[in-house]
C-alpha atoms as a PDB file:
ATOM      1  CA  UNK A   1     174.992 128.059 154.422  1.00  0.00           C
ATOM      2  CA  UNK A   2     174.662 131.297 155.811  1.00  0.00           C
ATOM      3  CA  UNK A   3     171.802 133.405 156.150  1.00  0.00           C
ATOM      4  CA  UNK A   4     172.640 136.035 153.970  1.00  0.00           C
ATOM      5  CA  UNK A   5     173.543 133.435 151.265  1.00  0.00           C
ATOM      6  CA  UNK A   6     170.184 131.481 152.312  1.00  0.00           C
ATOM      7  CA  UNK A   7     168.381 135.074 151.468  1.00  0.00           C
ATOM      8  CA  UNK A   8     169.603 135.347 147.942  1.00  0.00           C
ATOM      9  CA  UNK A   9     168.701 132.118 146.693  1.00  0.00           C
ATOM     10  CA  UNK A  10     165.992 132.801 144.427  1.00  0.00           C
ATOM     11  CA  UNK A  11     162.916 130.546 144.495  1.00  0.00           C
ATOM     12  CA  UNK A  12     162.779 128.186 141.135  1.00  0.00           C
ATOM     13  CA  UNK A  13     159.927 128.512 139.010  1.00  0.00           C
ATOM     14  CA  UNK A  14     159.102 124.793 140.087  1.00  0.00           C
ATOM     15  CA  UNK A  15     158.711 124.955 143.914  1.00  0.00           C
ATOM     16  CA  UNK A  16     155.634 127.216 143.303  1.00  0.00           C
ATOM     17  CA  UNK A  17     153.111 128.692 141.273  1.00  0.00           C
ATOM     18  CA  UNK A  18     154.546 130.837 138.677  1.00  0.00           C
ATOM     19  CA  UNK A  19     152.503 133.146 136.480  1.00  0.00           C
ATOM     20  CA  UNK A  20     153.431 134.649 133.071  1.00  0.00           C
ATOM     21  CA  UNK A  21     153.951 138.143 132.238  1.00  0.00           C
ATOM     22  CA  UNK A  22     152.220 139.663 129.473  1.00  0.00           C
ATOM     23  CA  UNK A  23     155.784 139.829 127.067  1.00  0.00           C
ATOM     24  CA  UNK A  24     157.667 136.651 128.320  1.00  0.00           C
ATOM     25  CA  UNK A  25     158.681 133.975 127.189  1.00  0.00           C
ATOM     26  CA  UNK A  26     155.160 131.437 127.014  1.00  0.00           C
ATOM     27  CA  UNK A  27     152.848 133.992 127.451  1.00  0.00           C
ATOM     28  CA  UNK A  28     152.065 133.713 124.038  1.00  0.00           C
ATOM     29  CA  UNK A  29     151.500 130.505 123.595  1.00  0.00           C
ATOM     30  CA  UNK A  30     148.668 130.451 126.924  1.00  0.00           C
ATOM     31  CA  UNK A  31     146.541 133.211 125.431  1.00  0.00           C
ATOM     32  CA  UNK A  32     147.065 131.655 122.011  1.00  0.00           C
ATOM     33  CA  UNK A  33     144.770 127.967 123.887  1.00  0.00           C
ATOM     34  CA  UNK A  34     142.893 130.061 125.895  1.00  0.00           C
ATOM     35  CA  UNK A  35     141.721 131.439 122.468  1.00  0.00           C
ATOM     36  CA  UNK A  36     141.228 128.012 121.024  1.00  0.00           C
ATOM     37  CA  UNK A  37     138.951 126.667 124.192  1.00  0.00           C
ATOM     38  CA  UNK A  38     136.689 130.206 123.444  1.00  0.00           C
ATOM     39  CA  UNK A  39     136.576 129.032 119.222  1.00  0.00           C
ATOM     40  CA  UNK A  40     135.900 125.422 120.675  1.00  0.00           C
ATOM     41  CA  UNK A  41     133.188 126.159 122.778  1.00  0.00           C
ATOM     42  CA  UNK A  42     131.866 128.770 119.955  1.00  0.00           C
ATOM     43  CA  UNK A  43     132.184 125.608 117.927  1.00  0.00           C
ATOM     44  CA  UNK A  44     130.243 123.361 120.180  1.00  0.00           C
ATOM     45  CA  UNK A  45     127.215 125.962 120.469  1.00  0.00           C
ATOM     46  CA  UNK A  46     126.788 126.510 116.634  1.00  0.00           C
ATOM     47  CA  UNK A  47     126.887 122.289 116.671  1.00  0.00           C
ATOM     48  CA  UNK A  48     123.472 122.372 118.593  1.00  0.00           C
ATOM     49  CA  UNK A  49     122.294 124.604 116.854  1.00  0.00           C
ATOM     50  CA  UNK A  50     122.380 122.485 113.546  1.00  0.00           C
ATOM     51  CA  UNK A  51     119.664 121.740 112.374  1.00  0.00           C
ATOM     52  CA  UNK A  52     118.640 117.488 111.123  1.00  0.00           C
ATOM     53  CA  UNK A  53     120.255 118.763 107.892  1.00  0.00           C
ATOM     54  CA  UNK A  54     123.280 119.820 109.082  1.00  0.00           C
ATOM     55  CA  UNK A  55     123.488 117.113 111.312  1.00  0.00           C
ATOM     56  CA  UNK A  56     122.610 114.416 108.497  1.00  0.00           C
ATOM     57  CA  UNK A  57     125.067 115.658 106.692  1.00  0.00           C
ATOM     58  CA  UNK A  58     127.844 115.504 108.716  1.00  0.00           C
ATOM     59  CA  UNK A  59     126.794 112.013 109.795  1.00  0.00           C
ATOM     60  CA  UNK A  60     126.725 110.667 106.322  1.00  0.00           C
ATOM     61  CA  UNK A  61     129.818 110.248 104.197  1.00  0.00           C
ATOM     62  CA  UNK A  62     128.369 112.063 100.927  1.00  0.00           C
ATOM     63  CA  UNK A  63     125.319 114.258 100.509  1.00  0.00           C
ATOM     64  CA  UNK A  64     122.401 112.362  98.672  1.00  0.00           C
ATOM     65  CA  UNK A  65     120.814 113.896  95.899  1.00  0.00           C
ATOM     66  CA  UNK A  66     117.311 112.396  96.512  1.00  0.00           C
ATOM     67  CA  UNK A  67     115.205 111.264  99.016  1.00  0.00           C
ATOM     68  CA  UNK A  68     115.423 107.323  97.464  1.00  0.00           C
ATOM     69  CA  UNK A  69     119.669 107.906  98.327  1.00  0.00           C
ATOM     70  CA  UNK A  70     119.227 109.574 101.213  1.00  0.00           C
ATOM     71  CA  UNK A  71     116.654 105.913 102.562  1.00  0.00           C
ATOM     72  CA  UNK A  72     119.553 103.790 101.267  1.00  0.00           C
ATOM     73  CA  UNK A  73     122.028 105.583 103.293  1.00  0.00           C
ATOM     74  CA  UNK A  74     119.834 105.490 106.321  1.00  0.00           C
ATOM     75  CA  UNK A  75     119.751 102.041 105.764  1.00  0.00           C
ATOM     76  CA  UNK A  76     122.820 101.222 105.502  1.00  0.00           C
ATOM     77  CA  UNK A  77     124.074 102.778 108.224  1.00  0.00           C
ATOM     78  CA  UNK A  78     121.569 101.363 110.276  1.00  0.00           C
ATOM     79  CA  UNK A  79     122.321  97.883 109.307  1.00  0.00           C
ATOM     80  CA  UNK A  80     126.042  99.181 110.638  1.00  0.00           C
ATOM     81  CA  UNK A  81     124.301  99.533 113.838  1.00  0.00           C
ATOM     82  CA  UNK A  82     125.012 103.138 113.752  1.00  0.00           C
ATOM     83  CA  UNK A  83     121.245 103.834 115.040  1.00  0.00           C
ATOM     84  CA  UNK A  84     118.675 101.232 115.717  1.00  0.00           C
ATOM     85  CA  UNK A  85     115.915  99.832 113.221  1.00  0.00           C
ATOM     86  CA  UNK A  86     113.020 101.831 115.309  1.00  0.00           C
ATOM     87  CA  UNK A  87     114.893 104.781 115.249  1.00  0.00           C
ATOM     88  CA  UNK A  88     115.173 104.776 111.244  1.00  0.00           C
ATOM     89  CA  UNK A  89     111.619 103.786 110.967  1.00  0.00           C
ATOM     90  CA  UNK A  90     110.776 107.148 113.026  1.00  0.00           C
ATOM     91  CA  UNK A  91     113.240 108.976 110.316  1.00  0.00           C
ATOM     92  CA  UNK A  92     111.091 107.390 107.868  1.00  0.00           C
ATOM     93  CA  UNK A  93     107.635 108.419 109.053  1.00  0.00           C
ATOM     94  CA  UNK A  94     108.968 112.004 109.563  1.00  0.00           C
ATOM     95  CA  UNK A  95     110.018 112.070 106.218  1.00  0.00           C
ATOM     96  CA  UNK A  96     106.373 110.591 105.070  1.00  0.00           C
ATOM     97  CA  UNK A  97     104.503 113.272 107.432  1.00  0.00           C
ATOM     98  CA  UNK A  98     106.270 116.338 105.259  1.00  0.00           C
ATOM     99  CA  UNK A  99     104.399 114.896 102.264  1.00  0.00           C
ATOM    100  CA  UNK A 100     101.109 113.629 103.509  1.00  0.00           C
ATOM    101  CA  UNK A 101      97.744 115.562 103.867  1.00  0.00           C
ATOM    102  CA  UNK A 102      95.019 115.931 106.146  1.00  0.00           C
ATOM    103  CA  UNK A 103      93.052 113.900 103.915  1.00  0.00           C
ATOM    104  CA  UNK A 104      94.930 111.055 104.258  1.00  0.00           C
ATOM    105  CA  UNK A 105      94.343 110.259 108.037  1.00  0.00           C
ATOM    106  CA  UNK A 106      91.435 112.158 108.376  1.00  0.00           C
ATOM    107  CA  UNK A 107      88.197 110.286 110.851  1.00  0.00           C
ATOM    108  CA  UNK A 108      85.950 110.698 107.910  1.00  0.00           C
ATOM    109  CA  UNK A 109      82.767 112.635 108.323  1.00  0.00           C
ATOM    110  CA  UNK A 110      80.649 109.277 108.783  1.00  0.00           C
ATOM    111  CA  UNK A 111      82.583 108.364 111.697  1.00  0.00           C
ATOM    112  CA  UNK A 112      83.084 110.998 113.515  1.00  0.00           C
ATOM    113  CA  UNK A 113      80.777 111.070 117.032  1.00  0.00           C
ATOM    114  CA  UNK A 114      78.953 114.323 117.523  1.00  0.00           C
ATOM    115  CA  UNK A 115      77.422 116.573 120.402  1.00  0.00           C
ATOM    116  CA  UNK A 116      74.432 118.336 119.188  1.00  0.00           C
ATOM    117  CA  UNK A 117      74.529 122.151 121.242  1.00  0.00           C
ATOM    118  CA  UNK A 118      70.882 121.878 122.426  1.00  0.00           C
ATOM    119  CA  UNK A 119      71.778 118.390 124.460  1.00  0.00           C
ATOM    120  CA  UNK A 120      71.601 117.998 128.391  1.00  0.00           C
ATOM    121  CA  UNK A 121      73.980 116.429 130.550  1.00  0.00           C
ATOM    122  CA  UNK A 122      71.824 113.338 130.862  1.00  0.00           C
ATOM    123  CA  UNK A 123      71.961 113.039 126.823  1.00  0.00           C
ATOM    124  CA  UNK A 124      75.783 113.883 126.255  1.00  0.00           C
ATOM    125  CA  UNK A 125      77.045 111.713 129.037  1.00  0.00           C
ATOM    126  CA  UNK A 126      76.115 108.499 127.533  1.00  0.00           C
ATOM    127  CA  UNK A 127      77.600 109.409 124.340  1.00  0.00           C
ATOM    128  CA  UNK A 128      81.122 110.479 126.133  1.00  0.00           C
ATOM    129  CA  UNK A 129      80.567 106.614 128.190  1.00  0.00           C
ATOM    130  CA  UNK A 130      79.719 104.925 125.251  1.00  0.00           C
ATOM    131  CA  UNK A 131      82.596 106.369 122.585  1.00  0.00           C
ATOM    132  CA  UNK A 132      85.373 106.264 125.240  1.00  0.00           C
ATOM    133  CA  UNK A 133      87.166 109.662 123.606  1.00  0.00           C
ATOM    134  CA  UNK A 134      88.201 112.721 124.794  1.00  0.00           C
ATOM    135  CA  UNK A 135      86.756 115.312 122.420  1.00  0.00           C
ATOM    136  CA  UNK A 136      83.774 116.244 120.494  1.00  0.00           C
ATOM    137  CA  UNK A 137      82.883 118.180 117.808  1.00  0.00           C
ATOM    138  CA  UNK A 138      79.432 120.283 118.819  1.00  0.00           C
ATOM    139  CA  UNK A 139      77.383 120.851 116.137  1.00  0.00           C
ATOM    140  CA  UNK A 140      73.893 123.269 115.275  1.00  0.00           C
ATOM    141  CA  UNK A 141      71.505 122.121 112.433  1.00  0.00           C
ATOM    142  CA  UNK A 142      74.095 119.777 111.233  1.00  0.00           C
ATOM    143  CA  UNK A 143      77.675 118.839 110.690  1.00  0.00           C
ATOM    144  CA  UNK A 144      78.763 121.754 108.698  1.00  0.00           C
ATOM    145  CA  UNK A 145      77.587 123.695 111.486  1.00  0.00           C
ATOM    146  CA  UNK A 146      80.343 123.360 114.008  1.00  0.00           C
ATOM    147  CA  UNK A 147      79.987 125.525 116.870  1.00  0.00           C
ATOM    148  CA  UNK A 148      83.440 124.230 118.542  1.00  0.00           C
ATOM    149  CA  UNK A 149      84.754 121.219 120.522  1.00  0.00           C
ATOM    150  CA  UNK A 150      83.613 119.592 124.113  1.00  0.00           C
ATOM    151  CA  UNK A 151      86.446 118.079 126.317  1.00  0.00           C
ATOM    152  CA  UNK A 152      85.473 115.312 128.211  1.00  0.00           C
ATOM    153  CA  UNK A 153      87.344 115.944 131.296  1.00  0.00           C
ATOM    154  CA  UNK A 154      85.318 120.050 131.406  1.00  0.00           C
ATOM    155  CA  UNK A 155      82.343 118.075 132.468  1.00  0.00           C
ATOM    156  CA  UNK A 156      83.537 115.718 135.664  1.00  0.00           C
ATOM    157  CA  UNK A 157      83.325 119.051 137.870  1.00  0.00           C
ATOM    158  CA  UNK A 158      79.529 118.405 136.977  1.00  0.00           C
ATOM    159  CA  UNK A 159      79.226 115.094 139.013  1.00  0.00           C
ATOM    160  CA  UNK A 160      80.387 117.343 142.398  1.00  0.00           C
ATOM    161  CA  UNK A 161      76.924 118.853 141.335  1.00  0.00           C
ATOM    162  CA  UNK A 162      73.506 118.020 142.323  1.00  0.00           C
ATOM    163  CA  UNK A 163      71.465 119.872 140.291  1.00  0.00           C
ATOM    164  CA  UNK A 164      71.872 120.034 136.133  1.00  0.00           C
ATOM    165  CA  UNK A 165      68.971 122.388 135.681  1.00  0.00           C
ATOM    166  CA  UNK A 166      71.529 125.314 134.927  1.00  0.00           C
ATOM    167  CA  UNK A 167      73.608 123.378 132.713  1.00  0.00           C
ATOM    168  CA  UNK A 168      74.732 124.736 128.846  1.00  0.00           C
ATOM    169  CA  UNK A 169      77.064 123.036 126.489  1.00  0.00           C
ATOM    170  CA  UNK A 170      78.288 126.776 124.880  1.00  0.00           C
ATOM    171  CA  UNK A 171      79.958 127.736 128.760  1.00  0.00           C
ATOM    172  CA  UNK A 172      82.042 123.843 127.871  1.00  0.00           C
ATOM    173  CA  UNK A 173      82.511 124.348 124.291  1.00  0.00           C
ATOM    174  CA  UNK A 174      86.158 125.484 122.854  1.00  0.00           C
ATOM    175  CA  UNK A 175      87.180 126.812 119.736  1.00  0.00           C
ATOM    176  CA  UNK A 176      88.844 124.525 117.397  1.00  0.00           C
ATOM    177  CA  UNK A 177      90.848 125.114 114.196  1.00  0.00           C
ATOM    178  CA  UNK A 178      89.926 124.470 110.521  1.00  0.00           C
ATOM    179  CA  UNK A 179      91.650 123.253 107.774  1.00  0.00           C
ATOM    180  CA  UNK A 180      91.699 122.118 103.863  1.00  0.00           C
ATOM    181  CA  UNK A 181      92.036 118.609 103.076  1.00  0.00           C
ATOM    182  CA  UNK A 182      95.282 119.653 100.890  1.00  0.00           C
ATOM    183  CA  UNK A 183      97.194 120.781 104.587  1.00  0.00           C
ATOM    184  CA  UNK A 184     100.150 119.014 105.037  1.00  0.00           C
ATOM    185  CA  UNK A 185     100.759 116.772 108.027  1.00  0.00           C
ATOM    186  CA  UNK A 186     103.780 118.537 109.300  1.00  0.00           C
ATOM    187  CA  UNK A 187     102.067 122.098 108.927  1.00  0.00           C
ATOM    188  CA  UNK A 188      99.067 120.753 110.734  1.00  0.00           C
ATOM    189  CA  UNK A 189     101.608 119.826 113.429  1.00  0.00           C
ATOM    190  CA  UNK A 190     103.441 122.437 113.858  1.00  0.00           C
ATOM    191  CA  UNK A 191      99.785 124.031 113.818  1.00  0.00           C
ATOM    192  CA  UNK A 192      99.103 122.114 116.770  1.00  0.00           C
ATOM    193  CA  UNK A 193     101.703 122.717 118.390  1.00  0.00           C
ATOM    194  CA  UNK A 194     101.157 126.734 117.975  1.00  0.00           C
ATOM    195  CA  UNK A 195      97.816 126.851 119.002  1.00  0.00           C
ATOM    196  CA  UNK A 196      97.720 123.834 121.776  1.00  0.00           C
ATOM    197  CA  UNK A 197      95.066 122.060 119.815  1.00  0.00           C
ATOM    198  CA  UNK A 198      94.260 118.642 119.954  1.00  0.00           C
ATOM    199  CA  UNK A 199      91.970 117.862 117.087  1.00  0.00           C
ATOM    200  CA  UNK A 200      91.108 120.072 114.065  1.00  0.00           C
ATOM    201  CA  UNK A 201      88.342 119.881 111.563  1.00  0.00           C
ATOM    202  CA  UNK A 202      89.123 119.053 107.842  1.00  0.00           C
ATOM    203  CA  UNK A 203      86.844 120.991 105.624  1.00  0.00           C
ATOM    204  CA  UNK A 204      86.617 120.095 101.658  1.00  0.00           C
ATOM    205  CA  UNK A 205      87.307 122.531  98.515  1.00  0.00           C
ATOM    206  CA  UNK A 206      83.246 123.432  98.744  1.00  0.00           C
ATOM    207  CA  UNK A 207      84.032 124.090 102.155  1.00  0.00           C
ATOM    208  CA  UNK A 208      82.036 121.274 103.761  1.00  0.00           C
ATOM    209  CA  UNK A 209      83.148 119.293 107.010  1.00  0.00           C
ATOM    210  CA  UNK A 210      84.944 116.380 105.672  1.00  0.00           C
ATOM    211  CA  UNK A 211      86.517 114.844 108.529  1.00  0.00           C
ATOM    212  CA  UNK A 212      88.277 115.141 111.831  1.00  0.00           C
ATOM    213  CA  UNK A 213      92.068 114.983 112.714  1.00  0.00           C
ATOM    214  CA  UNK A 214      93.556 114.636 116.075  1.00  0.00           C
ATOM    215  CA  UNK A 215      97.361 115.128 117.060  1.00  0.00           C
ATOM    216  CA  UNK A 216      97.752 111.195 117.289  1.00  0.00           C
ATOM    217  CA  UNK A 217      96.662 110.731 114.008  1.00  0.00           C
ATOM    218  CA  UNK A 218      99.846 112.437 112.893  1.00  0.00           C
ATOM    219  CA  UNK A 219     101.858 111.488 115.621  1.00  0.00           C
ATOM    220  CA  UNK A 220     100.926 108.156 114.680  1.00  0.00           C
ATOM    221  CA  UNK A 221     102.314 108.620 111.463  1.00  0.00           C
ATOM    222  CA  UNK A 222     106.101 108.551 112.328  1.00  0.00           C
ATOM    223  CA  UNK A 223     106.029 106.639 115.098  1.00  0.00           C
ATOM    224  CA  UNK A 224     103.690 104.315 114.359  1.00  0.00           C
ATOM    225  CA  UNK A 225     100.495 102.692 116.098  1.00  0.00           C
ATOM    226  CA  UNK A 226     100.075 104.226 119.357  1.00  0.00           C
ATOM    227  CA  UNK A 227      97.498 102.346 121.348  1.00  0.00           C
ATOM    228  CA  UNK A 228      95.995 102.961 124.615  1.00  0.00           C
ATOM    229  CA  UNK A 229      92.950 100.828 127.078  1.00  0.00           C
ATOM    230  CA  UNK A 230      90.492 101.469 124.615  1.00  0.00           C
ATOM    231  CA  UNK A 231      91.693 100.704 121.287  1.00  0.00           C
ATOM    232  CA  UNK A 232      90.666  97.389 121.167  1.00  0.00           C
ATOM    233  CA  UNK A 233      87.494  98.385 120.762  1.00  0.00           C
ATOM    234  CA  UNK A 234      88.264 100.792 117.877  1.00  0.00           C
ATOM    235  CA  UNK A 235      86.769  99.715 114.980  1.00  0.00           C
ATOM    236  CA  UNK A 236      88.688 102.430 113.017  1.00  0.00           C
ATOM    237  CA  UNK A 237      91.429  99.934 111.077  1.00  0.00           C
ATOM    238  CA  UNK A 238      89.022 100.996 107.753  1.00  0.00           C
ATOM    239  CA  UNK A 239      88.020 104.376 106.987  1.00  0.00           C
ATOM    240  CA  UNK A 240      85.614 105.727 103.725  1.00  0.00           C
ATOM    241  CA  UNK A 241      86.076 108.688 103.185  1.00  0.00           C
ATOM    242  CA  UNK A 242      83.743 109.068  99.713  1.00  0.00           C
ATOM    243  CA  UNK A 243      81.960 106.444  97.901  1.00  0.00           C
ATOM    244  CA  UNK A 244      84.456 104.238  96.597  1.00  0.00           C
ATOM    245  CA  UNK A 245      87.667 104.994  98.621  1.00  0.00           C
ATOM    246  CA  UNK A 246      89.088 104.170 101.851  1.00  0.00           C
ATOM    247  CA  UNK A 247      91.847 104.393 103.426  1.00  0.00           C
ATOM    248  CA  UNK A 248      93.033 100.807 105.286  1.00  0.00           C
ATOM    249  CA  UNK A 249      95.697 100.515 107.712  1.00  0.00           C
ATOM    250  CA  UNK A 250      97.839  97.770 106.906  1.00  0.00           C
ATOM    251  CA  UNK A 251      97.634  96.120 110.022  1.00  0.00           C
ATOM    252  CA  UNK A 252      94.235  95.023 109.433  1.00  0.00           C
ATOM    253  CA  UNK A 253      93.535  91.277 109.505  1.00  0.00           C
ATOM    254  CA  UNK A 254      92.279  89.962 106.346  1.00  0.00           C
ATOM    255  CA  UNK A 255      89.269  88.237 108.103  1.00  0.00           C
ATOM    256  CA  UNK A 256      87.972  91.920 108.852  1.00  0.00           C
ATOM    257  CA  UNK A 257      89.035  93.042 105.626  1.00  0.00           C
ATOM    258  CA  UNK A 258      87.158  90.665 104.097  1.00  0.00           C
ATOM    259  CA  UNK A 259      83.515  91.011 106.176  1.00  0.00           C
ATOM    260  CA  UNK A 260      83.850  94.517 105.944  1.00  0.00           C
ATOM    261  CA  UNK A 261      84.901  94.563 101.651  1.00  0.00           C
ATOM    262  CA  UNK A 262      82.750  91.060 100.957  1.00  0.00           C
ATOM    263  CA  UNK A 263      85.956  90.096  99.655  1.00  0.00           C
ATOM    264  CA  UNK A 264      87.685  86.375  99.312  1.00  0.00           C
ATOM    265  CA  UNK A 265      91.342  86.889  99.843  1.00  0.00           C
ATOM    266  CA  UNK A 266      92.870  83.923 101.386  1.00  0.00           C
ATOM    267  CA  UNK A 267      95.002  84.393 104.272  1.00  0.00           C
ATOM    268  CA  UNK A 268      97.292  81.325 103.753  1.00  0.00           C
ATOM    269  CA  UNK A 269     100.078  82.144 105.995  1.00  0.00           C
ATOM    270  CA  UNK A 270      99.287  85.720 105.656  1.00  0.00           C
ATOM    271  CA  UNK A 271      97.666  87.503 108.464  1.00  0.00           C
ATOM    272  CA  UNK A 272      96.987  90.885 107.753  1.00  0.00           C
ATOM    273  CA  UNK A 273      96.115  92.952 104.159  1.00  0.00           C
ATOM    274  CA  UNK A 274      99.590  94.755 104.327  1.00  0.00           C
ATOM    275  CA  UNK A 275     101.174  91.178 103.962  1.00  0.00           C
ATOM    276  CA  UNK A 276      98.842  90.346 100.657  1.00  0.00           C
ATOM    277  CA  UNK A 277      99.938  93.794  99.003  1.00  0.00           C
ATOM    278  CA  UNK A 278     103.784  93.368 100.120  1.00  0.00           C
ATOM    279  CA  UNK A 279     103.455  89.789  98.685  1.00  0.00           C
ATOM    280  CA  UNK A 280     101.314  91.281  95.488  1.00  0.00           C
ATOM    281  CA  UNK A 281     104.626  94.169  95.279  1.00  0.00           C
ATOM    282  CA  UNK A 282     107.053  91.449  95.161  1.00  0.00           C
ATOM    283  CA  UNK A 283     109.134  93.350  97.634  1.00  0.00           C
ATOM    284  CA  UNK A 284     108.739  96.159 100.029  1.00  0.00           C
ATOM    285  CA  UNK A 285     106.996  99.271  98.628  1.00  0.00           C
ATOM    286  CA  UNK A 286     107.558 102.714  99.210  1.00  0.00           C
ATOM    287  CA  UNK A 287     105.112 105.601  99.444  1.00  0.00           C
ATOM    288  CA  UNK A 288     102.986 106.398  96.331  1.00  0.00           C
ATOM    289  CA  UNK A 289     103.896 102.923  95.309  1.00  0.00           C
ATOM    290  CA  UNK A 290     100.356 101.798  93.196  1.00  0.00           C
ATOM    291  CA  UNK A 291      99.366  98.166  92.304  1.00  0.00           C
ATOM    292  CA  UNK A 292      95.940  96.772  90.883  1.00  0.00           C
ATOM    293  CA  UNK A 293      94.758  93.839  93.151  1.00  0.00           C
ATOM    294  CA  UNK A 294      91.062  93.191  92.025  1.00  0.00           C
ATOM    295  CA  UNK A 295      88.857  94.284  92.619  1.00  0.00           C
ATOM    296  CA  UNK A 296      91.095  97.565  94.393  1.00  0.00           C
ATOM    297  CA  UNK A 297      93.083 100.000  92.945  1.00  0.00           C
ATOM    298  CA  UNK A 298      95.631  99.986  95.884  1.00  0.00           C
ATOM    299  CA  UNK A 299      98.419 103.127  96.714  1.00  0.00           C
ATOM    300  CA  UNK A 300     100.651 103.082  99.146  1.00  0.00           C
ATOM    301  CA  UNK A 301     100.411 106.442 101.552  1.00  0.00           C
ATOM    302  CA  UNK A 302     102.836 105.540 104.284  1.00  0.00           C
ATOM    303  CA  UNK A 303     105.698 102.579 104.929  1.00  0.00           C
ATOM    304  CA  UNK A 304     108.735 102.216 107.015  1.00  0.00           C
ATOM    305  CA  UNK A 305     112.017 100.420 106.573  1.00  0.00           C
ATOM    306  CA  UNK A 306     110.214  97.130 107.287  1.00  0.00           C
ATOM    307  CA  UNK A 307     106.571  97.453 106.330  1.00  0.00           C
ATOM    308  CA  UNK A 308     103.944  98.993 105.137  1.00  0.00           C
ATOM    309  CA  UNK A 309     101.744 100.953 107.411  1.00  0.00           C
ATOM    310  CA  UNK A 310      98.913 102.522 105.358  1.00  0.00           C
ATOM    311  CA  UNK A 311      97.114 102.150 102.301  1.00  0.00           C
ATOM    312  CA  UNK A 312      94.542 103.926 100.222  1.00  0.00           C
ATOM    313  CA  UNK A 313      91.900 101.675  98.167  1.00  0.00           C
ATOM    314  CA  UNK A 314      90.139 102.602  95.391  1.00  0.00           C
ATOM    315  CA  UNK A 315      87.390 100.047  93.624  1.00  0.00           C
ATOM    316  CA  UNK A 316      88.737  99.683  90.485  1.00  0.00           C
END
């Protein structure tokens, strides 16, 4: 071959890279999937956006028409092993949360460990020791005075301290919120979350202090018991919250139940007073379930896939 004829050879589209002109033959058809991949990844950013709804609904194969439907369906496609049992329990105490109140899972007002705002170091100390919690309420004349809330961990800069003499409980104190009995748990939350509150204090329709209520309480709520070093000592399984209510989580053993009620329920091979009520139900209740077990008026306020987690008692 010569080298003029090697000069007019033209170089195939193959040996090289080759780009299309806007016009030819193809170029059409490359714009027309670079277009799709820009939709796609339009599509993909408007999918996390969805919110649970949206999501539930594309997950499931119909749209339930009420809560009960929508359980089932969870259900079911748990027991396909599409999620795991925890995780569905967690749906289910999210679900709960959007319908419970603050006076629900309130620390009632008899329970609830105080700071008064004339006490020293040497008086408050003891009481943080002996409680083993994080936060007080700081009161005036009396409950329904609340002045704000005392964090435990403010005060260790104190022990780098030798003298207490100068010492006042207003330069510790923080403000807290206040809400109704009737606030929802997943308002409160969100609440919370808002104003980076820990604990708020639950005030009644005459607009005295009924109770406490700390983020775990509602945490607590959907994903169940959450226990740290010192709950063993927490004697808070039974709560009264007037004269002849409580409310009882469901875990508590029916040897407690009974010192604390003066009740005779036998055990058998029972263990706890959420087994006697599920056994009482005949199956497994869900919320705002009721049954009479004497001498109790019993309602359920919060259960799971697999069990009941708290109840509200009422002497009959």
């Amino acid at each position: 071959m010569s080298e003029g004829e090697s000069r007019s050879i033209k170089r195939s589209p193959s040996a090289g890279p080759h780009r299309t002109r806007r016009g030819e033959p193809g170029a059409d058809r490359g714009e027309a999937a670079r277009d799709r991949q820009i939709d796609n990844g339009g599509d993909a950013r408007k999918d996390f956006r969805k919110t649970w709804r949206d999501w539930l609904a594309d997950f499931l194969p119909f749209e339930p028409t009420d809560r009960p439907e929508l359980l089932e369906m969870l259900k079911d496609a748990s027991d396909r092993r599409l999620f795991d049992k925890e995780a569905l329990n967690i749906i289910h105490g999210a679900l709960a949360v959007s319908d419970m109140r603050a006076r629900d899972i309130m620390i009632p007002r008899s329970q609830v460990v105080t700071v008064e705002l004339d006490s020293r170091v040497e008086e408050v100390l003891p009481t943080v020791i002996e409680s083993t919690h994080s936060r007080f309420p700081v009161i005036g004349d009396d409950m329904d005075d609340l002045k704000g809330i005392l964090h435990a961990k403010d005060m260790l800069k104190l022990l780098l301290l030798d003298d207490w003499d100068a010492f006042d409980i207003k330069d510790y104190i923080r403000p807290t919120i206040v809400v109704p009995e009737s606030k929802r748990l997943n308002d409160l939350l969100q609440e919370f979350r808002e104003t980076r509150n820990h604990m708020a204090l639950v005030i009644d329709e005459y607009g005295s202090v009924a109770g406490v209520v700390t983020i775990e309480d509602v945490l607590e709520q959907i994903v169940g018991d959450i226990e740290d070093e010192h709950d063993i000592e927490d004697l808070s399984s039974i709560k009264q919250l007037d004269h002849d209510s409580y409310t009882v989580k469901a875990t508590t053993p029916i040897e407690e139940f009974n010192e604390y009620f003066d009740t005779k329920f036998v055990a058998g091979d029972l263990d706890t007073i959420g087994g006697i009520v599920v056994k009482e139900f005949g199956y497994l209740p869900q919320r705002e379930e009721t049954i009479h077990i004497a001498p109790f008026d019993i309602r359920v306020i919060n259960a799971d896939s697999r069990r009941v987690r708290l109840l509200h008692l009422t002497r009959a």
